[in-house]
Protein backbone atom coordinates (compact mmCIF):
# COMPACT_ATOMS: atom_id res chain seq x y z
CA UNK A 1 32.34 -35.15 18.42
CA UNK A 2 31.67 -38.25 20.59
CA UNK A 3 33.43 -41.87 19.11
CA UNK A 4 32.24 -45.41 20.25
CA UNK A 5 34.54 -45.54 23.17
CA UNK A 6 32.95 -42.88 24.95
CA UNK A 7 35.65 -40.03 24.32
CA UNK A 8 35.15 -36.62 22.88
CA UNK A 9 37.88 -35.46 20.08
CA UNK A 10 38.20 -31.49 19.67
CA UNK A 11 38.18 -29.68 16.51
CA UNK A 12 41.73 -28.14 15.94
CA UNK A 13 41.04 -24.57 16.28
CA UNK A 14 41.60 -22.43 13.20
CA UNK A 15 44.84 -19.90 13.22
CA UNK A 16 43.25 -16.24 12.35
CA UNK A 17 43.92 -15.15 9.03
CA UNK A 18 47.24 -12.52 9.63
CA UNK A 19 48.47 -14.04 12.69
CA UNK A 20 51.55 -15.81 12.24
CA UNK A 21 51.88 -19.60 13.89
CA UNK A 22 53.72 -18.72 16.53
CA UNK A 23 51.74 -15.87 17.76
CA UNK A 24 50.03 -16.78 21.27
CA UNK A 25 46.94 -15.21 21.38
CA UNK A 26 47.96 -14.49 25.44
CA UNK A 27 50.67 -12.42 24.02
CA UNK A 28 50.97 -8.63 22.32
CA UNK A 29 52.95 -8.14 19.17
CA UNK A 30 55.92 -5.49 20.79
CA UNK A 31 56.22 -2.01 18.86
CA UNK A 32 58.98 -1.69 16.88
CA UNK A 33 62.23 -0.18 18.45
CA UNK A 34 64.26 2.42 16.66
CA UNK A 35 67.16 1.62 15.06
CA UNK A 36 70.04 3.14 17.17
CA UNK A 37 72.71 4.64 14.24
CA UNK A 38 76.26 5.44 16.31
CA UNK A 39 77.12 7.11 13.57
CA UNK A 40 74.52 9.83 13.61
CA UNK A 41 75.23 9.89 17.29
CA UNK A 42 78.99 10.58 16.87
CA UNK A 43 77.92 13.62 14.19
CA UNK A 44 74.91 14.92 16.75
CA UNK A 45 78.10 15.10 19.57
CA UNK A 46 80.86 16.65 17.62
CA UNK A 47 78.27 19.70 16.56
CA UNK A 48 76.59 19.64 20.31
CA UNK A 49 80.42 20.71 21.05
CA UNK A 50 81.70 22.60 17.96
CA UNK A 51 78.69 24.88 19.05
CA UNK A 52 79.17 25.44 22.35
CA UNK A 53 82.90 25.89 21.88
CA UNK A 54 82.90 29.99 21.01
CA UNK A 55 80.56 30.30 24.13
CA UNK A 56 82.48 28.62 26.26
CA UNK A 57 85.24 30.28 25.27
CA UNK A 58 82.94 33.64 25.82
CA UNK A 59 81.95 32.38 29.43
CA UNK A 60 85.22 31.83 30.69
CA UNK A 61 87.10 34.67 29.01
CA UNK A 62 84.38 36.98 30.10
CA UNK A 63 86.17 36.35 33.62
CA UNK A 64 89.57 37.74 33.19
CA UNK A 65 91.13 40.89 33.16
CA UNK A 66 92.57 42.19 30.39
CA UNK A 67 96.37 41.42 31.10
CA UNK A 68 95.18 37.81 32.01
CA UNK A 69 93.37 37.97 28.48
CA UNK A 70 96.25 37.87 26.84
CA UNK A 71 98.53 36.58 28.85
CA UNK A 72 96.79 33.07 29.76
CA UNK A 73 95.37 30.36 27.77
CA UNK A 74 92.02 31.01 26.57
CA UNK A 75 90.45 28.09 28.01
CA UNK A 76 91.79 28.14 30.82
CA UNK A 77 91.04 30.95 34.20
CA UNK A 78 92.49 33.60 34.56
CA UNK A 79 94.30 34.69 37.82
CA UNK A 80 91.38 37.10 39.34
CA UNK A 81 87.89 36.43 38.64
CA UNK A 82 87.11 39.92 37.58
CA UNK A 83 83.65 38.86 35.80
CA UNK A 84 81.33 41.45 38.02
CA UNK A 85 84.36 44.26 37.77
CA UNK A 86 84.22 43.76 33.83
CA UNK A 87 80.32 43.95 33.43
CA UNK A 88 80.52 47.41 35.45
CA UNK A 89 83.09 48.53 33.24
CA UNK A 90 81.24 47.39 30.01
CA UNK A 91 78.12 49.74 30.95
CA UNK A 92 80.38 52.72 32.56
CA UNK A 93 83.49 52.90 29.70
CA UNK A 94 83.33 55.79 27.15
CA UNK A 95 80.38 57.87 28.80
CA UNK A 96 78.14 54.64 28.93
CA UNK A 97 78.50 53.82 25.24
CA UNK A 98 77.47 50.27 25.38
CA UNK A 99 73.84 51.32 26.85
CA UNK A 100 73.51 53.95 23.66
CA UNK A 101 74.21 50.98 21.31
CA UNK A 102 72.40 48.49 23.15
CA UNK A 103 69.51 50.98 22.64
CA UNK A 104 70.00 51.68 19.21
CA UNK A 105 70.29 47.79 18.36
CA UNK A 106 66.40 47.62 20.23
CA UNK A 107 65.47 50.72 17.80
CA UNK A 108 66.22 48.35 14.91
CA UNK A 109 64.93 45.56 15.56
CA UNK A 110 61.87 46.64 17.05
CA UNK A 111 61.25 49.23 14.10
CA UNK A 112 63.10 47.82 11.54
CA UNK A 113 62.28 43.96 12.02
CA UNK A 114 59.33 44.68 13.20
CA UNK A 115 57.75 46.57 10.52
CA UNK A 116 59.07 43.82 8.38
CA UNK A 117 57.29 41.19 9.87
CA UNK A 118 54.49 43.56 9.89
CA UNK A 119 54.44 43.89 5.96
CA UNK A 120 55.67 40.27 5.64
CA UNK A 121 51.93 38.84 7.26
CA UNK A 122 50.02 41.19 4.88
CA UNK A 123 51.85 40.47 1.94
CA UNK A 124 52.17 36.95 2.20
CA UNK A 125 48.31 36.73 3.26
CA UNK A 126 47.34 38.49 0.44
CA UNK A 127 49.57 36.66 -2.08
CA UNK A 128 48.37 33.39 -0.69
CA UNK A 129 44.59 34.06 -0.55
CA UNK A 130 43.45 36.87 -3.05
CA UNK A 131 43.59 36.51 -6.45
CA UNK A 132 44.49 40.32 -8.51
CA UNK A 133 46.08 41.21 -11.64
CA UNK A 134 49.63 40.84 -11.49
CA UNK A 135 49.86 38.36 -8.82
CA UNK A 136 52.39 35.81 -10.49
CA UNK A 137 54.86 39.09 -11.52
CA UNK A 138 54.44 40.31 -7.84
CA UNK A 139 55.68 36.37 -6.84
CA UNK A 140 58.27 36.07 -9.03
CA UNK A 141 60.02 39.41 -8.16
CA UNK A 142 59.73 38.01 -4.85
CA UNK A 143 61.58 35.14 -5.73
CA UNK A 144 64.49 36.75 -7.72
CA UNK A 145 64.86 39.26 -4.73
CA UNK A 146 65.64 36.31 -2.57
CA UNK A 147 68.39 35.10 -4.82
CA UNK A 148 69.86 38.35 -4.23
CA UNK A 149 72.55 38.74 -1.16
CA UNK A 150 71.74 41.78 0.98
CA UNK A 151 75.45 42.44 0.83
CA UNK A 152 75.25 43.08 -2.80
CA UNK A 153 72.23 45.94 -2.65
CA UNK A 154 73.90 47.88 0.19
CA UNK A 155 76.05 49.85 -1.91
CA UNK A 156 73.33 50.78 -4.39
CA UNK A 157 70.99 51.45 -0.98
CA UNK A 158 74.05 53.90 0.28
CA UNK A 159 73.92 56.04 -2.78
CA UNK A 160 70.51 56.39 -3.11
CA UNK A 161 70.36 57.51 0.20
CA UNK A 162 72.93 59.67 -0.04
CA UNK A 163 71.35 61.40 -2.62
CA UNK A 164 68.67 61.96 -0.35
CA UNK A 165 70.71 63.01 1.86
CA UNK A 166 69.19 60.29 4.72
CA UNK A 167 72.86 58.81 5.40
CA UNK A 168 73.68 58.77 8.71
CA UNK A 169 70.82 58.74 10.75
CA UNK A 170 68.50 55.61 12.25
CA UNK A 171 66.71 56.01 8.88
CA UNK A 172 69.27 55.06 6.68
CA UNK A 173 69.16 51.72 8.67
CA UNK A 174 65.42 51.03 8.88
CA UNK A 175 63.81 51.83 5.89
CA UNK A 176 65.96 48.84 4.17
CA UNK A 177 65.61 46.90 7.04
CA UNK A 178 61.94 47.25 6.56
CA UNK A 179 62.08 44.88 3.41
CA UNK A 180 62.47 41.26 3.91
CA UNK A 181 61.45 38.98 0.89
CA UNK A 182 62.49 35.63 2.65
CA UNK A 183 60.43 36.31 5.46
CA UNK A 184 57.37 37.92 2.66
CA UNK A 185 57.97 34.11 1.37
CA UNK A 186 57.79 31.99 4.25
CA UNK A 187 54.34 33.75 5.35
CA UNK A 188 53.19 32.81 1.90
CA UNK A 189 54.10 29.05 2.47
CA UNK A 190 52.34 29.82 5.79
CA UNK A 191 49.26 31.16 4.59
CA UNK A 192 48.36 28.74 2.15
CA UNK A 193 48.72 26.03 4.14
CA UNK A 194 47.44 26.83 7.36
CA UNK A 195 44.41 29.02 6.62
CA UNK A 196 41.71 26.84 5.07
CA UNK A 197 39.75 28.85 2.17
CA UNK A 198 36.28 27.17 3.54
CA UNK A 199 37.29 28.55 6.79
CA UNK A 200 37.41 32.65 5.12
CA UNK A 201 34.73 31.80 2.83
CA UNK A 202 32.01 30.64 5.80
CA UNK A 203 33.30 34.11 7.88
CA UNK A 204 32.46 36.46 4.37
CA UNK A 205 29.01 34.12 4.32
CA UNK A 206 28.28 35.03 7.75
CA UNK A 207 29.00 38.72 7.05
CA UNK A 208 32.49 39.61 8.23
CA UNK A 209 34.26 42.32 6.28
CA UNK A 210 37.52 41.13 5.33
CA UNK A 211 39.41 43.34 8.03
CA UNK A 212 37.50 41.27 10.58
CA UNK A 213 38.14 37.97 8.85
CA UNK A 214 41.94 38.55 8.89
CA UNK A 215 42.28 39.92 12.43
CA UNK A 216 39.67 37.05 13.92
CA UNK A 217 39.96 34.32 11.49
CA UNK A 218 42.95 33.82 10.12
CA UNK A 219 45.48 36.12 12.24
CA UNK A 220 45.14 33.45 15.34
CA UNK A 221 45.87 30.43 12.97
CA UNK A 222 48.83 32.21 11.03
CA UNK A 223 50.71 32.88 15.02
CA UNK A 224 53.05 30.13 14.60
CA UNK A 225 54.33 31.54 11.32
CA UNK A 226 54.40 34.87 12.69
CA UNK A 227 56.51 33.61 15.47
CA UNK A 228 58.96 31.86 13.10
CA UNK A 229 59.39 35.20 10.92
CA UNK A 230 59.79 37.49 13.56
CA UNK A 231 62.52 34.86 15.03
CA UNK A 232 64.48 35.12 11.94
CA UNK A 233 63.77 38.64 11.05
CA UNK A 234 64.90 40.05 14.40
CA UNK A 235 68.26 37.48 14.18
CA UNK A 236 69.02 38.99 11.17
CA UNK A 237 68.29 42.48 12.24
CA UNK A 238 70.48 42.47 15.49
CA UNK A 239 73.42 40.79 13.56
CA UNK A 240 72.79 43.32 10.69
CA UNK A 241 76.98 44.79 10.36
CA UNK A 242 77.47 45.58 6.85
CA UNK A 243 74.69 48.07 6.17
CA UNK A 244 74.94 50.12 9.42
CA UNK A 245 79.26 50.34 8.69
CA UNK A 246 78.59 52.36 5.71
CA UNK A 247 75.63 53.58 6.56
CA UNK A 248 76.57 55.42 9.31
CA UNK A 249 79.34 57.54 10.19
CA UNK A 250 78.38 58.97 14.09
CA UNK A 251 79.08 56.17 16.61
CA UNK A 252 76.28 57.29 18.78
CA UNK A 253 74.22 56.14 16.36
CA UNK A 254 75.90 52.54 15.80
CA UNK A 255 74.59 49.15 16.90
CA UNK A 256 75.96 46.79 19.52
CA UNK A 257 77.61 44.68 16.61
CA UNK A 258 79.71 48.13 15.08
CA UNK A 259 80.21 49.61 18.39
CA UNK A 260 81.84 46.20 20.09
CA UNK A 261 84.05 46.04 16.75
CA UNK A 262 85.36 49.81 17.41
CA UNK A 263 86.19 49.09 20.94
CA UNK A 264 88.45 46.07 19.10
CA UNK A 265 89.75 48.03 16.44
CA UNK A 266 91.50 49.97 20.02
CA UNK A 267 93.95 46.55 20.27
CA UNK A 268 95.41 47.86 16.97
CA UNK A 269 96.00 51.65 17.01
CA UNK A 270 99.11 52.44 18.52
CA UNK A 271 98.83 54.55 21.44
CA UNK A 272 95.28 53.32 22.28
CA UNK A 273 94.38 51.33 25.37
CA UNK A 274 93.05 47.69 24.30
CA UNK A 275 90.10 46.99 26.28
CA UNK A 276 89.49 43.31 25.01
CA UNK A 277 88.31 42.19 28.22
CA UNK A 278 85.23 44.70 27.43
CA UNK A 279 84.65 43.45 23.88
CA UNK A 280 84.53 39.97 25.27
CA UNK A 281 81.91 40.84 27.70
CA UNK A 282 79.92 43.02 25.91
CA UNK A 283 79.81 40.06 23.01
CA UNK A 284 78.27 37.92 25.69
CA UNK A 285 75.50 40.13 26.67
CA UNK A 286 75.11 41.01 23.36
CA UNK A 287 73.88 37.11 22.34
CA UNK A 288 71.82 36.44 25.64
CA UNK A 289 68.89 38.57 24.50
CA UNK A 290 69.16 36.02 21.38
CA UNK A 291 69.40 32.86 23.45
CA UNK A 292 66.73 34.04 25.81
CA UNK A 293 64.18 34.70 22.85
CA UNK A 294 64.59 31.07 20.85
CA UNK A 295 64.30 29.63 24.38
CA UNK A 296 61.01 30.96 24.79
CA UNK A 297 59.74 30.86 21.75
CA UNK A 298 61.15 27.55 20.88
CA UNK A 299 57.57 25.61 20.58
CA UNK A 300 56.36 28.38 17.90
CA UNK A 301 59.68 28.44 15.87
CA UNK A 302 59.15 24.65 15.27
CA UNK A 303 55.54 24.41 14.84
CA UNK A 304 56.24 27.30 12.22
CA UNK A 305 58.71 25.37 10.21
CA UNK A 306 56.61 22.07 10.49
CA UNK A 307 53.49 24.02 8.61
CA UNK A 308 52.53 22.41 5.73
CA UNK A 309 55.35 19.38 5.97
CA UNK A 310 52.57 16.91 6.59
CA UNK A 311 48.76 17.33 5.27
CA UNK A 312 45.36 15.50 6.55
């Protein structure tokens, strides 16, 4: 606007509506930083180490002999570094043993767990998608069976098999081992969130049978959950102790996890030779297939448990 002296006065220029007055319009608003919490950090620390304090312990007494097992402190080395001498001995003591067990153990879990995860995906597909008479009774045993410990149906599992007269063989272990309601439940939560019914319902439209539709529709979206149940499954099938102990009575037929625990029991038998060294080692290589699998699989087994926390 010009005056009568010949000057020119600007208009004050308007502040945008949401901008606050001391915003320069040069200058980006900064994201917001985390709050750091030294609290949460101090709790994340002291269970970083009370975890890695049995394998530590594992690692380093793996190393000794067995008088410098007992004899020296347990985190501490021992005189000889007999590490390679005592994974020789693990795999050569008692005919080869360990191998028998370790094979056993890969029986079960590959049978056993696997089969469960197998039945897990079909029930937990068909729970979550189809629609059949007895549906809600089918979901609520499923339920109650997961409120029951496994602990407390071995017993009534040993005498029915006994009665059969299937104790003491890899049946006895597999067959129960072949029902998993935790991991039938989780494939359900899976399945209904992952697998969109628009998605089945343009394959049927399109003409694909419903074998088809599961195997090439909704099998590659329901891998992640897969993953995450056969992660758990085979955990709990390799750690399985109390159903194989009275299960089974011929120690070539035991897993890693009751064979190791004989080879201890030696330390208390008068007359026997302790071989603690061995029981040490053959705990460690007993847990490294374990480590080694969440490694690898450690993407899946998160995307699995994420499923259906957050929706679009």
């Amino acid at each position: 606007m010009s005056t009568s002296t010949g000057t020119t006065t600007a208009r004050p220029r308007r502040r945008p509506v949401g901008v606050p007055r001391h915003h320069s319009g040069t200058s980006s608003m900064s994201p917001a930083q985390p709050r750091k919490s030294w609290g949460v950090t101090v709790v994340a620390a002291f269970y970083l180490v009370y975890t890695f304090f049995p394998l530590v312990w594992l690692v380093i007494s793996s190393t000794k002999t067995q008088a410098d097992f007992i004899s020296t402190f347990g985190f501490a080395p021992g005189h000889s570094f007999a590490f390679w001498d005592n994974l020789v001995m693990v795999f050569t003591y008692s005919n080869g043993a360990f191998t028998r067990w370790l094979l056993n153990t890969l029986l079960y879990v590959v049978v056993g767990g696997g089969g469960a995860v197998f039945l897990a995906v079909l029930a937990g597909y068909g729970l979550a998608k189809y629609r059949f008479p007895g549906r809600q009774a089918v979901f609520l045993t499923v339920m109650g069976a997961i409120a029951v410990p496994s602990a407390a149906l071995a017993v009534p599992q040993f005498l029915m098999f006994a009665k059969l007269g299937l104790t003491n063989n890899p049946i006895a272990v597999i067959v129960p081992s072949l029902v998993a309601p935790f991991a039938l439940y989780l494939m359900y939560i899976f399945a209904s969130e992952s697998v969109p019914n628009e998605l089945l319902e343009a394959a049927r439209v399109d003409g694909a049978s419903e074998f088809r539709t599961f195997f090439q529709v909704s099998l590659p979206l329901l891998a992640p959950g897969i993953v995450t149940v056969s992660l758990f499954t085979a955990t709990t099938t390799w750690n399985n102790y109390f159903l194989p102990l009275i299960m089974l009575k011929d120690s070539s037929w035991y897993p890693l996890i009751i064979g190791l625990n004989q080879w201890n029991q030696q330390s208390y038998i008068p007359g026997a030779q302790p071989v603690q060294n061995l029981v040490v080692m053959g705990s460690l290589l007993t847990i490294l297939p374990l480590i080694v699998t969440f490694l690898f699989l450690q993407r899946y087994w998160q995307a699995g448990l994420a499923a259906g926390s957050v929706k679009a």
